[in-house]
C-alpha atoms as a PDB file:
ATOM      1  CA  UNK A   1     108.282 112.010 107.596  1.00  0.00           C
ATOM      2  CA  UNK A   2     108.800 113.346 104.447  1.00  0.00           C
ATOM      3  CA  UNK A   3     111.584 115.775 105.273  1.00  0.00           C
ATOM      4  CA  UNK A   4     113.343 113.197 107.087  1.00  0.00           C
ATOM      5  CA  UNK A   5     112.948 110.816 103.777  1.00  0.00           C
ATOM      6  CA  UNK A   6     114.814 113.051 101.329  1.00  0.00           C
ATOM      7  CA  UNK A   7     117.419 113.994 103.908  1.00  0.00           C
ATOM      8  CA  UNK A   8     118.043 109.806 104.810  1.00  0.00           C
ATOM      9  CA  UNK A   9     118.240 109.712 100.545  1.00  0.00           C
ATOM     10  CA  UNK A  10     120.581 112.274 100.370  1.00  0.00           C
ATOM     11  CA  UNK A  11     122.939 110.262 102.530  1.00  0.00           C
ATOM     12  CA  UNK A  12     122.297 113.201 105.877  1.00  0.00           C
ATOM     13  CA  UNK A  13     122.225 111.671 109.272  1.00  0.00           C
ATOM     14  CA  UNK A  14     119.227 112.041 111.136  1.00  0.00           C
ATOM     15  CA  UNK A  15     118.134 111.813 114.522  1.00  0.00           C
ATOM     16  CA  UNK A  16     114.572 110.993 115.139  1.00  0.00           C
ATOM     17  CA  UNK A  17     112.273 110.710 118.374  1.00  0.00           C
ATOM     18  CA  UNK A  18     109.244 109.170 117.510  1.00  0.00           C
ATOM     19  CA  UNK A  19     106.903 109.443 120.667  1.00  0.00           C
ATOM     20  CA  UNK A  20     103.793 108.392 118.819  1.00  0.00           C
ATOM     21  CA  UNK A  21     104.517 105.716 116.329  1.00  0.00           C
ATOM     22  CA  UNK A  22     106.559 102.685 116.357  1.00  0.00           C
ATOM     23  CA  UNK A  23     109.716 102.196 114.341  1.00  0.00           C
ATOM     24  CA  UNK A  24     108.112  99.593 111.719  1.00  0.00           C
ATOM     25  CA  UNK A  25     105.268 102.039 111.291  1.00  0.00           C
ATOM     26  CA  UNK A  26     107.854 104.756 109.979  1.00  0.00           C
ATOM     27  CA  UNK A  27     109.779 102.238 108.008  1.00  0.00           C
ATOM     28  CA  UNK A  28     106.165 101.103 106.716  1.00  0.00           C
ATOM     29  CA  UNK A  29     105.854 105.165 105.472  1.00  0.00           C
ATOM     30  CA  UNK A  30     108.933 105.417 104.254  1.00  0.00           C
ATOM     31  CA  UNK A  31     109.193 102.420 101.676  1.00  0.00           C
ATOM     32  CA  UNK A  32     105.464 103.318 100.589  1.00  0.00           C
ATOM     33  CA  UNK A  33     107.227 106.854  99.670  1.00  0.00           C
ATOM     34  CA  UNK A  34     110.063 105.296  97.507  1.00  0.00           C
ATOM     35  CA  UNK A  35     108.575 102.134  95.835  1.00  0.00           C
ATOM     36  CA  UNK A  36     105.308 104.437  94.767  1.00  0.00           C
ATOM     37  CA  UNK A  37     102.849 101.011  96.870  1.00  0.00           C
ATOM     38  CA  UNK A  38      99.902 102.114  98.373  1.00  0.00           C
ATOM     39  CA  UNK A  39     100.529 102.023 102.146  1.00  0.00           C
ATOM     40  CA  UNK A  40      97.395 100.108 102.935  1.00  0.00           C
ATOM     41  CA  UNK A  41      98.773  97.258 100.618  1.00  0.00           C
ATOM     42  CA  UNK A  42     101.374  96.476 102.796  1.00  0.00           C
ATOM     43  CA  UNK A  43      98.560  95.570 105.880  1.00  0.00           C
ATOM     44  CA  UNK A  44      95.474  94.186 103.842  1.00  0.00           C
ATOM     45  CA  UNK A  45      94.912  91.405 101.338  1.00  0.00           C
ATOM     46  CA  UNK A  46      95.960  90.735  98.550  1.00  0.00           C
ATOM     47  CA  UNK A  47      98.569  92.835  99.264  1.00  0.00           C
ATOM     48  CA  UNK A  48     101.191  93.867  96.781  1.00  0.00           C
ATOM     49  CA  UNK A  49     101.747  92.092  93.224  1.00  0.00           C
ATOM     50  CA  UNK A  50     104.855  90.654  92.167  1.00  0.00           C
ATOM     51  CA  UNK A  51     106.268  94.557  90.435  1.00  0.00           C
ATOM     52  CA  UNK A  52     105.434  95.813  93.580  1.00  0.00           C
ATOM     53  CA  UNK A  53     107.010  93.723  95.854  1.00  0.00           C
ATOM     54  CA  UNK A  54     110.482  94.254  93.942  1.00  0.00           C
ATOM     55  CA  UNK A  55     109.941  97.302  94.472  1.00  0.00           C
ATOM     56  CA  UNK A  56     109.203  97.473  97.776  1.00  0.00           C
ATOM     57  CA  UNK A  57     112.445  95.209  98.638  1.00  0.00           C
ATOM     58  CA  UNK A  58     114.515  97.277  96.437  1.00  0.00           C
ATOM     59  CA  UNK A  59     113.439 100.413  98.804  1.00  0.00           C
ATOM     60  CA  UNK A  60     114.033  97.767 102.060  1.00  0.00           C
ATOM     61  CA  UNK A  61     117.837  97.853 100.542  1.00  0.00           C
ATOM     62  CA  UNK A  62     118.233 101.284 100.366  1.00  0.00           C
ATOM     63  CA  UNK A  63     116.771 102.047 103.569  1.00  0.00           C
ATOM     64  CA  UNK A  64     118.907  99.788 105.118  1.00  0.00           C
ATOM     65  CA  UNK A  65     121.866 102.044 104.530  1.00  0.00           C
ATOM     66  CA  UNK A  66     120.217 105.492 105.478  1.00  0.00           C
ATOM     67  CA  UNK A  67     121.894 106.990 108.704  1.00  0.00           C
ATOM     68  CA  UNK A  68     119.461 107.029 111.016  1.00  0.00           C
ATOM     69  CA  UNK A  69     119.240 107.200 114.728  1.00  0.00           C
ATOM     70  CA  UNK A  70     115.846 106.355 115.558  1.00  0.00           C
ATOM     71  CA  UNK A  71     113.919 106.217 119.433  1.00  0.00           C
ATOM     72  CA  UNK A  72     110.553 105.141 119.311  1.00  0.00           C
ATOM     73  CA  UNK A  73     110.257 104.849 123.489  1.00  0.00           C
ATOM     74  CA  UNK A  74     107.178 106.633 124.451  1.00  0.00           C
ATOM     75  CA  UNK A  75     106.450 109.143 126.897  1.00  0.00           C
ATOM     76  CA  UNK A  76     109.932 110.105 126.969  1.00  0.00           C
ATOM     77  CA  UNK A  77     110.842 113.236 129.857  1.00  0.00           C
ATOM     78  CA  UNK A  78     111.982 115.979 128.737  1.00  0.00           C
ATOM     79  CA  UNK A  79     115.644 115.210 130.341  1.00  0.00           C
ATOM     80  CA  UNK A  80     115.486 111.893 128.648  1.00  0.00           C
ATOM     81  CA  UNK A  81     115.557 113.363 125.254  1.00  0.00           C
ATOM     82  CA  UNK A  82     117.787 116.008 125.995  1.00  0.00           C
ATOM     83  CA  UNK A  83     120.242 113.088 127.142  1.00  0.00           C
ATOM     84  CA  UNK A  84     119.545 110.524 124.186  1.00  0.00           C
ATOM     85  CA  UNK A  85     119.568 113.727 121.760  1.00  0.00           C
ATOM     86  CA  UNK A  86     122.957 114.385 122.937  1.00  0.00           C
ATOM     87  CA  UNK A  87     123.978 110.840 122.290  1.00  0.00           C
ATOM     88  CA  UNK A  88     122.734 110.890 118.587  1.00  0.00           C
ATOM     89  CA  UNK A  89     124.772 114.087 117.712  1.00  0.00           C
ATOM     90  CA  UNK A  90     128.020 112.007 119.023  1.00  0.00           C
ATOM     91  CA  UNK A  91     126.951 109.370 116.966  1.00  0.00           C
ATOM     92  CA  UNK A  92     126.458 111.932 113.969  1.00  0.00           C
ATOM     93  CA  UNK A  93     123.405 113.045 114.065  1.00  0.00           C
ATOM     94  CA  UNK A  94     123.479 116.219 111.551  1.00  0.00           C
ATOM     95  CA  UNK A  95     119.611 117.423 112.324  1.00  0.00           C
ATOM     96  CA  UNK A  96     117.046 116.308 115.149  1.00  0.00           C
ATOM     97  CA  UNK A  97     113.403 115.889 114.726  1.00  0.00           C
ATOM     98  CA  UNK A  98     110.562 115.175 117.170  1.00  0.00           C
ATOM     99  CA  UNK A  99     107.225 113.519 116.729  1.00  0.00           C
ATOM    100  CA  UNK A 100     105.364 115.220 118.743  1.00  0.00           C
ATOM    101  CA  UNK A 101     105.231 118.107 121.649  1.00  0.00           C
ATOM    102  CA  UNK A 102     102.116 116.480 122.873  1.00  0.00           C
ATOM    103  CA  UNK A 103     103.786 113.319 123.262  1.00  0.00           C
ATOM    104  CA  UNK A 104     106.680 114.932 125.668  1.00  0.00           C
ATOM    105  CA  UNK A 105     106.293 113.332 129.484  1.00  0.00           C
ATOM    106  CA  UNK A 106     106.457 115.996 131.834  1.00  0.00           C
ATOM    107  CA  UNK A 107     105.579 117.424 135.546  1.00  0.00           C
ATOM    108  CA  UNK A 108     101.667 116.682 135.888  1.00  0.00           C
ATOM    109  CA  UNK A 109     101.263 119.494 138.180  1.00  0.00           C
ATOM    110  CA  UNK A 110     101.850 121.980 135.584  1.00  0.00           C
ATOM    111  CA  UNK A 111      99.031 122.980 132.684  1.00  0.00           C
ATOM    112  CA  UNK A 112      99.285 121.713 129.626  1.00  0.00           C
ATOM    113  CA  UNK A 113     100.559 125.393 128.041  1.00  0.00           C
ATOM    114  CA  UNK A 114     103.195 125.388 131.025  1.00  0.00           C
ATOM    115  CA  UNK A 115     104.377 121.837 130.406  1.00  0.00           C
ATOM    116  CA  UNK A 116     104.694 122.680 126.922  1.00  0.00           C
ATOM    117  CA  UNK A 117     106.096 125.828 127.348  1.00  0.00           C
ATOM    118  CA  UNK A 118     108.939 124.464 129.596  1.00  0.00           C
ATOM    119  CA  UNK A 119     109.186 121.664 126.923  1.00  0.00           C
ATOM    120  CA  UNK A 120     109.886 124.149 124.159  1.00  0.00           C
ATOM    121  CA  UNK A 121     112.476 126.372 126.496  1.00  0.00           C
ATOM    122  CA  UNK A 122     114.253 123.039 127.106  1.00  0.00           C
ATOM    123  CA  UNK A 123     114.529 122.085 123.316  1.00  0.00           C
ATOM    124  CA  UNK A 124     115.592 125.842 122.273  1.00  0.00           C
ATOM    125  CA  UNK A 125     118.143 125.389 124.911  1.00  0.00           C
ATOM    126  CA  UNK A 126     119.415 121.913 123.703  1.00  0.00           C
ATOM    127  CA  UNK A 127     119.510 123.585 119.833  1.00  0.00           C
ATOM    128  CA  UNK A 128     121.891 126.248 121.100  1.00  0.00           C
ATOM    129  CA  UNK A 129     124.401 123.503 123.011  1.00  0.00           C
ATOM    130  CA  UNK A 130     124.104 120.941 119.785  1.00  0.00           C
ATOM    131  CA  UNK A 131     124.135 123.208 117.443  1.00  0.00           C
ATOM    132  CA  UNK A 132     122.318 121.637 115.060  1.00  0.00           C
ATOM    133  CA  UNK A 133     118.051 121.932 113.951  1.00  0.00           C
ATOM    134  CA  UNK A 134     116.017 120.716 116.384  1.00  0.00           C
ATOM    135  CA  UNK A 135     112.759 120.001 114.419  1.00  0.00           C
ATOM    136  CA  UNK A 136     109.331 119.948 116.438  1.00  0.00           C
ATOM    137  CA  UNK A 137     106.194 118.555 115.360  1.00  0.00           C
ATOM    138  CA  UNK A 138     102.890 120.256 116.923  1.00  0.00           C
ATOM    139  CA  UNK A 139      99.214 119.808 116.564  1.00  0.00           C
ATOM    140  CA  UNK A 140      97.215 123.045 116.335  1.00  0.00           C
ATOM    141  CA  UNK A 141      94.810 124.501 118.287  1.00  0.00           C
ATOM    142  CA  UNK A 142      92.008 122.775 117.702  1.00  0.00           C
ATOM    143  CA  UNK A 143      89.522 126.106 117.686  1.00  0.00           C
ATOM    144  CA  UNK A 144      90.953 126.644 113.953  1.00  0.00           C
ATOM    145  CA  UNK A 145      87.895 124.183 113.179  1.00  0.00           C
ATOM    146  CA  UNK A 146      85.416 126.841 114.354  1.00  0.00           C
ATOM    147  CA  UNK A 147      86.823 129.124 111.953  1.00  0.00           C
ATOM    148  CA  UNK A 148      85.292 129.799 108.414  1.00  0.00           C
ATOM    149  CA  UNK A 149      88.848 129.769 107.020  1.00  0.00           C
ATOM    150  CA  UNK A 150      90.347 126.461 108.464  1.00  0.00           C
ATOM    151  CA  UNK A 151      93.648 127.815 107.213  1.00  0.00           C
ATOM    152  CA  UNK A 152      96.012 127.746 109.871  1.00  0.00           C
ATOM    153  CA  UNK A 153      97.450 130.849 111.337  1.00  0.00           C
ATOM    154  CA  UNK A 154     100.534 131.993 113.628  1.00  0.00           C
ATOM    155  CA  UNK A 155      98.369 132.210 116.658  1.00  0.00           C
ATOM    156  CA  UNK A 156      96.907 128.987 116.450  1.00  0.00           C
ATOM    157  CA  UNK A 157      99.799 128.385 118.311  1.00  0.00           C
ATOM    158  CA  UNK A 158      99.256 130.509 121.405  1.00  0.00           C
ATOM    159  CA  UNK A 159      97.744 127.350 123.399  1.00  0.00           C
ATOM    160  CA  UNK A 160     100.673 125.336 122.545  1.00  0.00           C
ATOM    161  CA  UNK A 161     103.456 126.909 124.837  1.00  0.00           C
ATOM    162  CA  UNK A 162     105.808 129.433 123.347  1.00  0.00           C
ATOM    163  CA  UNK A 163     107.082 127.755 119.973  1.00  0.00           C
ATOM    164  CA  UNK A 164     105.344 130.792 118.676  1.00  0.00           C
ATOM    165  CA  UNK A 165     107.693 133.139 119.946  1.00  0.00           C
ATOM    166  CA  UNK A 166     110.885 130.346 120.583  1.00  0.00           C
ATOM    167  CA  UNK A 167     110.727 129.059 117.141  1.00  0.00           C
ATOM    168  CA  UNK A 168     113.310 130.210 114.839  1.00  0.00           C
ATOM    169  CA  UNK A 169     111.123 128.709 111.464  1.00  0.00           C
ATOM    170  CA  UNK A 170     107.242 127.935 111.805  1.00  0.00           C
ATOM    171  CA  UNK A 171     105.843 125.587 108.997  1.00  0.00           C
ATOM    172  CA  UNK A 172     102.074 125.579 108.727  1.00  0.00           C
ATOM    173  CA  UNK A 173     100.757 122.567 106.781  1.00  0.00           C
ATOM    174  CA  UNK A 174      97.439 123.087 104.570  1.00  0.00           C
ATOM    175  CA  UNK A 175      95.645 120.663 103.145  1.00  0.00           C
ATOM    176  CA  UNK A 176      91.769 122.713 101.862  1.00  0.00           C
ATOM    177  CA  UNK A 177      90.343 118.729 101.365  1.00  0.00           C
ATOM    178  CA  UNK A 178      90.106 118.107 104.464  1.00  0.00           C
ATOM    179  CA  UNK A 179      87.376 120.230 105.133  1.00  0.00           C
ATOM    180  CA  UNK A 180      85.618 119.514 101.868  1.00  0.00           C
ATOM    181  CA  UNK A 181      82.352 117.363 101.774  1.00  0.00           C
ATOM    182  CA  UNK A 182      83.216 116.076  98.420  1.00  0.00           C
ATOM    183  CA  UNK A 183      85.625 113.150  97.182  1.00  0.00           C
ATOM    184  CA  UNK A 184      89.007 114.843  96.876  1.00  0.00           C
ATOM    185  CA  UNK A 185      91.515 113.713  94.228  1.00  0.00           C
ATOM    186  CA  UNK A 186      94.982 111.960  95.064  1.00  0.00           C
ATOM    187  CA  UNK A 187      96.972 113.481  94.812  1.00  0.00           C
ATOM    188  CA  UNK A 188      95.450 116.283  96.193  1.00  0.00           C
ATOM    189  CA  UNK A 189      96.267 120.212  96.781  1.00  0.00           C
ATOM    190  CA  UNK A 190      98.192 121.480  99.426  1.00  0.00           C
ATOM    191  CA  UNK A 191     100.529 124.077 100.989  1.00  0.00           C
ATOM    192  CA  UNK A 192     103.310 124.594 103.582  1.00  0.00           C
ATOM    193  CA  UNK A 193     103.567 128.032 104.442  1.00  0.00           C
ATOM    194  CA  UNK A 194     106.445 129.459 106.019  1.00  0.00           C
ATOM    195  CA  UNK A 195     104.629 131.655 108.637  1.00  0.00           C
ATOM    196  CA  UNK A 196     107.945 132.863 110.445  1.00  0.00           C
ATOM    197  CA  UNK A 197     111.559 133.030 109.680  1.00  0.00           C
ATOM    198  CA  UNK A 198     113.937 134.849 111.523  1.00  0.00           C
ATOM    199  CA  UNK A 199     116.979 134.907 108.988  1.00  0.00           C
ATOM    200  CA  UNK A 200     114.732 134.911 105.722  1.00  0.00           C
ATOM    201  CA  UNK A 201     111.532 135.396 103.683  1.00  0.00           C
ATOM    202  CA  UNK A 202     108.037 134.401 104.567  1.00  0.00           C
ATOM    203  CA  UNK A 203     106.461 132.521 101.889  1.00  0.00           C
ATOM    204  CA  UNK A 204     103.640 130.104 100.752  1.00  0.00           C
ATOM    205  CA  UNK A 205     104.629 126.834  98.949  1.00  0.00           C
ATOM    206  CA  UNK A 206     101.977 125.136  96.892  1.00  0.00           C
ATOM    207  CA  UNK A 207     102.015 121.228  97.254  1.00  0.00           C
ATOM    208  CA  UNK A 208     100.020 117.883  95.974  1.00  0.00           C
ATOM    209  CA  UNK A 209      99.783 115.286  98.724  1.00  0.00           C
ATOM    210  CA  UNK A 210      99.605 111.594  97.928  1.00  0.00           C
ATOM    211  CA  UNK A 211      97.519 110.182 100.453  1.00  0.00           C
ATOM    212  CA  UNK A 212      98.092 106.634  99.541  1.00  0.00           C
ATOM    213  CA  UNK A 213     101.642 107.392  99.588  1.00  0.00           C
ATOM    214  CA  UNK A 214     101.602 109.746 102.495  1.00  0.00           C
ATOM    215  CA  UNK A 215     103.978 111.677 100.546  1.00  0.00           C
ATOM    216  CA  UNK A 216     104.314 115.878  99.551  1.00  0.00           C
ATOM    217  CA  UNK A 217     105.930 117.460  96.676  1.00  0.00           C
ATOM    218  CA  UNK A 218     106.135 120.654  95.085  1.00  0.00           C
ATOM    219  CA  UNK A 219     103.253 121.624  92.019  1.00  0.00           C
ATOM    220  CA  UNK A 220     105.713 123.223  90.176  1.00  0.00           C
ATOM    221  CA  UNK A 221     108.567 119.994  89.806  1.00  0.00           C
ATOM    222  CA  UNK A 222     107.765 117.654  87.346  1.00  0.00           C
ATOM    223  CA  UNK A 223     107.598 113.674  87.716  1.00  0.00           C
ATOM    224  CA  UNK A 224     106.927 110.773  85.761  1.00  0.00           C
ATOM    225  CA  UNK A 225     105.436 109.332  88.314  1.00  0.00           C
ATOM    226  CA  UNK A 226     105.444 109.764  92.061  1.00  0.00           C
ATOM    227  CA  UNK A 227     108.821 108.415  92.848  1.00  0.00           C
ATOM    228  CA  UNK A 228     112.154 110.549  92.825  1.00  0.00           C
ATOM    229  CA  UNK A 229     114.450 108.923  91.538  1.00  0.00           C
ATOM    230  CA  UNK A 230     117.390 111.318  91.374  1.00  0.00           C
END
């Protein structure tokens, strides 16, 4: 979500397959980002003040103008997104993501890894003929948890088909307050650690995450308040 927010800003086109959440959802995400509102003030009472809610229609305006191909069908087959994906890059699409691996319909004979696997094959494939990024989202194995160090790792991917060794970039998001017993602040540490890179460095990137504003940014930049504004 956030990735896709500061490329829309930027004035990049974007496709987007959403298999999980709805389109007003999203949009929901995305305003909280840019009008700095709680996201849980948009659903319960009172609801937003009077500041707020200029703000909130002044980020409804800009929205309205990103470039943004969005599918929020779910369950989609494999062949279905390579066929809709195609359609988006005609239509401009400069960058793909995909929300999430889990989500991708496919032959219910096969095992989860081998559906997955075939999935990821498929989507490597379809990067090569676009040419364009192809971005896929992927939940972890979930035996991380068992671990001491919840901190996830390369091979936490080895259940998940072969992004592990298809992936061009892996991205590993860390947030340590998840596992803590204790209130956390917000915003709150994190990381996103470039685990793999085929045409570059490896390195960690410490992050705060806003969890009322579902929304990352980097320790080291400098705001005023939780909104970019340039």
């Amino acid at each position: 979500d956030n990735m896709m927010y500061h490329m829309c800003r930027r004035g990049r086109s974007v496709g987007y397959f959403s298999l999980e959440m709805d389109s007003g959802e999203n949009d929901d995400r995305w305003i909280s980002m840019d009008s700095d509102v709680n996201t849980m003030k948009l659903y319960a009472e009172p609801g937003p003040d009077k500041t707020e809610w200029q703000r909130i229609i002044k980020s409804a305006e800009k929205q309205s103008d990103w470039r943004l191909f969005i599918d929020d069908t779910g369950g989609l087959k494999i062949g279905e997104i390579k066929r809709r994906a195609r359609q988006m890059v005609r239509a401009g699409a400069e960058i793909i993501f995909i929300d999430q691996l889990s989500k991708i319909g496919g032959k219910r004979n096969l095992s989860r890894f081998d559906r997955n696997s075939e999935h990821v094959e498929e989507l490597s494939f379809l990067k090569k003929e676009l040419r364009i990024p192809i971005v896929l989202l992927a939940q972890l194995n979930r035996k991380l948890e068992e671990r001491s160090s919840k901190k996830p790792i390369l091979s936490d991917l080895k259940n998940t088909g072969q992004l592990e060794e298809d992936a061009d970039i892996v991205l590993l998001g860390y947030r340590p307050g998840m596992y803590e017993e204790n209130e956390q602040p917000d915003p709150e540490p994190a990381e996103w650690e470039i685990a793999k890179n085929r045409q570059g460095a490896l390195r960690t990137i410490p992050m705060l995450f806003n969890r009322s504003r579902v929304k990352f940014w980097e320790q080291e930049r400098i705001h005023t308040n939780y909104q970019d504004r340039d």
